[in-house]
Protein backbone atom coordinates (compact mmCIF):
# COMPACT_ATOMS: atom_id res chain seq x y z
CA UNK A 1 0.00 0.00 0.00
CA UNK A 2 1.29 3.26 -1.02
CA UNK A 3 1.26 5.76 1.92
CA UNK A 4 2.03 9.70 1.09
CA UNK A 5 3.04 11.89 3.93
CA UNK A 6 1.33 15.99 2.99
CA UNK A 7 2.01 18.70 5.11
CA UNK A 8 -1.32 20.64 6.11
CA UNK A 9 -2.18 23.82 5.00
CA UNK A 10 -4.27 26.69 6.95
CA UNK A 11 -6.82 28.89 5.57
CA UNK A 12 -8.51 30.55 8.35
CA UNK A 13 -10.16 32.97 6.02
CA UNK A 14 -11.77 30.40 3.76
CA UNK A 15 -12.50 28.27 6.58
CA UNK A 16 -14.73 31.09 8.11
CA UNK A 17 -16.52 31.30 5.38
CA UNK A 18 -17.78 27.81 5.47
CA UNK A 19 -21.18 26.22 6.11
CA UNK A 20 -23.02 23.30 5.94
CA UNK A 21 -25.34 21.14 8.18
CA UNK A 22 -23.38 18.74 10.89
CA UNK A 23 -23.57 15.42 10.50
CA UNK A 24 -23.76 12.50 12.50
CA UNK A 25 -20.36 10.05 13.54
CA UNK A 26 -20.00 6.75 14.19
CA UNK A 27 -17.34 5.14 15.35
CA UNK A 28 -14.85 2.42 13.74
CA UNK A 29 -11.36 0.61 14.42
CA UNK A 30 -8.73 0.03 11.34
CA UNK A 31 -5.27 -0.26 10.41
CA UNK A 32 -2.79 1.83 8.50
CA UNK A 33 0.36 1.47 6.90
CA UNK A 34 2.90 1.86 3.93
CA UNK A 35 5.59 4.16 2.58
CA UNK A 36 6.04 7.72 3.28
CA UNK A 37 7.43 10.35 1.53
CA UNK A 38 7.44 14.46 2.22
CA UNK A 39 9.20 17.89 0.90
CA UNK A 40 8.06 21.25 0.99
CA UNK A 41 7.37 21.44 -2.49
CA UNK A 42 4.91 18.53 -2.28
CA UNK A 43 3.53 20.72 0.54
CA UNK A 44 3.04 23.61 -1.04
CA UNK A 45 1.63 22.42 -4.14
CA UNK A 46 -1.34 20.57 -2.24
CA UNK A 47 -2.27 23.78 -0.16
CA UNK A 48 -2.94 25.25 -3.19
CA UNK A 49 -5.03 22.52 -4.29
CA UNK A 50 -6.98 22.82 -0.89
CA UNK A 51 -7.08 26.17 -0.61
CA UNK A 52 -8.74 26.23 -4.05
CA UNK A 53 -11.50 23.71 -2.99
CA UNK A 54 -12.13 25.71 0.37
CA UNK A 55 -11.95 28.93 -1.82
CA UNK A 56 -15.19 27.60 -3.67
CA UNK A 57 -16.88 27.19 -0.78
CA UNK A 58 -16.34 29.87 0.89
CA UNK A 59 -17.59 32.11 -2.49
CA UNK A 60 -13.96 33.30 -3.34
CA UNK A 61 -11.37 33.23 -6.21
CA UNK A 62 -9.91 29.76 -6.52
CA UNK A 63 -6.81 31.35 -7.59
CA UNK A 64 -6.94 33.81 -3.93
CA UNK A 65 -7.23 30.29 -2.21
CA UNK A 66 -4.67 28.54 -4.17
CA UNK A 67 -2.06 31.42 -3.36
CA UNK A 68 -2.61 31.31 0.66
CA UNK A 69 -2.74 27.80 0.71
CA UNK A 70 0.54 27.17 -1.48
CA UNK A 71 2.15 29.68 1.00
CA UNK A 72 1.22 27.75 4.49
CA UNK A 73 1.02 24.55 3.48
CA UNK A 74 4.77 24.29 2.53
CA UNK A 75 5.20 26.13 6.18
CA UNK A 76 3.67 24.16 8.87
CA UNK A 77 1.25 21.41 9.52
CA UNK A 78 0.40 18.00 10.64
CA UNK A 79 1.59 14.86 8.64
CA UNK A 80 -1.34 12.96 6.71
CA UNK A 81 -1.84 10.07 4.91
CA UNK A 82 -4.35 7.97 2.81
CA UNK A 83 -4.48 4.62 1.09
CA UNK A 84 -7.19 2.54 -0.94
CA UNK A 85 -8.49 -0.19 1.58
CA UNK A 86 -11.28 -1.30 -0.30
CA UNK A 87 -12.49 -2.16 -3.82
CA UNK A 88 -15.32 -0.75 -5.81
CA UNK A 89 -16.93 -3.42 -6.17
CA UNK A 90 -16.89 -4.50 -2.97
CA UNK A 91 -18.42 -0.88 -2.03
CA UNK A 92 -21.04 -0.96 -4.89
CA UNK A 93 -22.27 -4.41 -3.80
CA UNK A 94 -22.96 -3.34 -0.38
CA UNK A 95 -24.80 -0.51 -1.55
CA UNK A 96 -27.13 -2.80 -3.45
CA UNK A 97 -27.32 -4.63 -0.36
CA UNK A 98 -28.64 -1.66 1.59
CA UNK A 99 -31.51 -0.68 -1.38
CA UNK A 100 -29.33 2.22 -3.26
CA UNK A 101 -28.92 2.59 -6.78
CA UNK A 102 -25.50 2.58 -7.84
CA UNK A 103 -25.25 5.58 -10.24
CA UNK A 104 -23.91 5.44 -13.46
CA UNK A 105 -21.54 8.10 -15.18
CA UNK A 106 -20.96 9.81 -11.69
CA UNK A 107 -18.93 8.81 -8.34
CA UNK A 108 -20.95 9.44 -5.06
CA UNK A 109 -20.13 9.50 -1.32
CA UNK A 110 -22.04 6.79 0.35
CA UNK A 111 -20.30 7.03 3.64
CA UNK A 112 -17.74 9.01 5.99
CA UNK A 113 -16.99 8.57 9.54
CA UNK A 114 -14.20 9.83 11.92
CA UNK A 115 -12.42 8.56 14.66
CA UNK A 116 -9.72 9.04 16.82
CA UNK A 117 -7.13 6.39 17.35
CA UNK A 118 -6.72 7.21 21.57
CA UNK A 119 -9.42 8.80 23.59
CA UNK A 120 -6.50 10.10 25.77
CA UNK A 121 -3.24 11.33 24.95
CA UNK A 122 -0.30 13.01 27.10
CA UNK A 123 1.29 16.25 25.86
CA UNK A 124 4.83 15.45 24.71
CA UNK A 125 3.65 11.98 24.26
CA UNK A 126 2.86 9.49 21.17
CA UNK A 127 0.89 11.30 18.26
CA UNK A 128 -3.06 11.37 18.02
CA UNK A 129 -3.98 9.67 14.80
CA UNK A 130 -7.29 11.08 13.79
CA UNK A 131 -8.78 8.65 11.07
CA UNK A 132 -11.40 9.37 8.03
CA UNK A 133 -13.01 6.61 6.48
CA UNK A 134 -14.31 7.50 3.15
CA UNK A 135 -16.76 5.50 0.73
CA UNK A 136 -17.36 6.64 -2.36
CA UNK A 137 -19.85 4.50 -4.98
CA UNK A 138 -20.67 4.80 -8.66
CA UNK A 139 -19.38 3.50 -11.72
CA UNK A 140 -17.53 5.17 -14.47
CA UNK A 141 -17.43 9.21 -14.52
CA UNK A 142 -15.06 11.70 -14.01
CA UNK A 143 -12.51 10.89 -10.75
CA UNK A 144 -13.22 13.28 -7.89
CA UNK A 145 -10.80 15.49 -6.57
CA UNK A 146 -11.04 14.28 -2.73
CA UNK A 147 -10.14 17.18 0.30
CA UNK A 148 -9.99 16.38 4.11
CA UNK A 149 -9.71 19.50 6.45
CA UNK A 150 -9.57 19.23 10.41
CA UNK A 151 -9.75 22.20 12.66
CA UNK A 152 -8.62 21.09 16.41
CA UNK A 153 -11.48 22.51 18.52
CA UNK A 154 -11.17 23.43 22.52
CA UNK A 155 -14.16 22.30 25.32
CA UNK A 156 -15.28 26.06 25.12
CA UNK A 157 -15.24 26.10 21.29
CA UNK A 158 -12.41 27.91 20.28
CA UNK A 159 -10.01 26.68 17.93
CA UNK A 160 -6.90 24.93 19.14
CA UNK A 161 -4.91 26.34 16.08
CA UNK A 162 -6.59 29.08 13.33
CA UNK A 163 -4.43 26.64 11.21
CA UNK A 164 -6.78 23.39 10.12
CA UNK A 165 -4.91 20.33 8.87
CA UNK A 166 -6.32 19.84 5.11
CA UNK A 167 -5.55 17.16 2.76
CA UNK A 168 -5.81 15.88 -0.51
CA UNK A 169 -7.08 12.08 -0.35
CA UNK A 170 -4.46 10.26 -2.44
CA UNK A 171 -5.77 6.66 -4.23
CA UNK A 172 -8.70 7.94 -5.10
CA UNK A 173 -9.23 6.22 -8.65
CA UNK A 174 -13.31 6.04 -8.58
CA UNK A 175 -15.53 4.14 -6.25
CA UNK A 176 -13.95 2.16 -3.07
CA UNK A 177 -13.33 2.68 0.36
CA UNK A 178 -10.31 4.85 1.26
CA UNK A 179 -8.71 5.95 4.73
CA UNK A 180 -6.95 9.34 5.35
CA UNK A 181 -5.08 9.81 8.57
CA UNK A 182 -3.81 13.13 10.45
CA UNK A 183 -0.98 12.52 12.62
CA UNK A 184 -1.09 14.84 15.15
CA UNK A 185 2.09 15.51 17.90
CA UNK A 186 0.75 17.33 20.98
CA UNK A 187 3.09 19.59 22.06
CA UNK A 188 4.64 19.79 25.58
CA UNK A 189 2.88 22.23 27.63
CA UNK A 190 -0.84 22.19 25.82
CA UNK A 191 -3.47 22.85 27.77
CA UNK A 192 -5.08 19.52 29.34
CA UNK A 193 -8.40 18.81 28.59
CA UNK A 194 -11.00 17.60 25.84
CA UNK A 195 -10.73 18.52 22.51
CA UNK A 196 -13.01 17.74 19.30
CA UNK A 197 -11.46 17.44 15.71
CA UNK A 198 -14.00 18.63 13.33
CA UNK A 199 -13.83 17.42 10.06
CA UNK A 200 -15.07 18.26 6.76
CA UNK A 201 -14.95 16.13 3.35
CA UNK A 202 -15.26 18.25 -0.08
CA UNK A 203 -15.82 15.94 -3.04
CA UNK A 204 -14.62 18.96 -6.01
CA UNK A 205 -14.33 21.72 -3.72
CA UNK A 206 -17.95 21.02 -2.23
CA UNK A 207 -18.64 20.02 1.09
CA UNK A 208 -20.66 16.55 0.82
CA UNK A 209 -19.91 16.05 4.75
CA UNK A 210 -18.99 16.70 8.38
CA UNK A 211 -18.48 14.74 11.41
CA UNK A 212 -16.97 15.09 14.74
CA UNK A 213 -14.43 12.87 17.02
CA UNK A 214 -13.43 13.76 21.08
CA UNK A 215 -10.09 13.24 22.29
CA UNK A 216 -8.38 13.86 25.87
CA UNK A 217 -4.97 15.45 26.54
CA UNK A 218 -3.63 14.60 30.07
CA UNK A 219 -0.56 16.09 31.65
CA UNK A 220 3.26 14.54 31.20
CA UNK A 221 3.40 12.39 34.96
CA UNK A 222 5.65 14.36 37.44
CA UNK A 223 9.08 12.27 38.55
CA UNK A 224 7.28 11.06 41.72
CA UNK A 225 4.43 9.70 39.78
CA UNK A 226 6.18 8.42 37.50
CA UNK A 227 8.46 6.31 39.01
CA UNK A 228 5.29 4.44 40.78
């Protein structure tokens, strides 16, 4: 499985500029794996592609988005991946199973939940892997152009970072089930407590969906604790 490591880009302008209806989560447990690869060119050139796709929804220039987004992704972010995990014909079949039409000439998103891989996680301590699991279903058509974007959310509501972690999903060759991680390192020193990743999927720069996963961050043990 081929595994590509993206840096992720911030576009707190676009991002304000967003909205659609929430939608509901449900949990799931996978693995992940493969090769990884990363430069700030590579960076750069996919926060322009996801600036673009948040520029459209926010009602802006795709070329404004494209420009802010080339110029922070290649600066700072968390590390992503995605890989194909699942056929589309094993996708296609299960929508028949469960009474929907599989379209022809078009690619569709049948499903998208979010999880996180720890519901607690110490500052300083092992990365939070924060995991999308994408179905798409159809049969022939154009290939979408897949976008992930995660804003890190406080318990009072205000973003963690103005910076959210957005990524192009990479496999995506038409219908089939596909799995994009953020790997996120929690500094030393955040401020313990519960945070929610939101998370919105754009399917050619329009938002098809939104979901929601809780995570904990706990304090680094003091030596006498520690030693225990």
């Amino acid at each position: 499985m081929k595994r590509t490591i993206s840096t992720a880009v911030a576009a707190a302008l676009l991002a304000s500029g967003c909205a659609a209806p929430d939608g509901d989560g449900r949990q799931n447990t996978s693995d992940s794996g493969g090769s990884q690869g990363q430069n700030a060119a590579a960076g750069a050139a996919l926060g322009a592609v996801a600036g673009c796709a948040l520029a459209k929804i926010a009602g802006k220039k795709c070329a404004e988005g494209a420009v802010i987004g080339a110029a922070l992704g290649a600066a700072i972010g968390w590390s992503t991946y995605s890989e194909k995990v699942a056929s589309a014909q094993t996708v296609n079949a299960e929508a028949q199973r469960e009474g929907l039409k599989v379209p022809q000439n078009e690619i569709r998103l049948k499903d998208y939940q979010v999880y996180s891989t720890a519901s607690v996680a110490r500052a300083g301590g092992e990365p939070v892997q924060v995991v999308g699991n994408i179905k798409l279903y159809g049969q022939g058509g154009r290939v979408p152009e897949v976008v992930q974007s995660m804003t890190l959310l406080k318990a009072n509501g205000e973003k963690a970072s103005d910076k959210p972690q957005i990524a192009r999903v990479e496999r995506v060759d038409g219908a089939g089930q596909f799995r994009a991680v953020g790997v996120y390192k929690i500094p030393r020193g955040m401020e313990q407590g519960q945070y929610t990743v939101q998370s919105v999927l754009l399917l050619d720069g329009r938002e098809v969906a939104r979901r929601t996963t809780l995570f904990q961050v706990a304090g680094v043990p003091g030596p006498a604790l520690a030693a225990r």
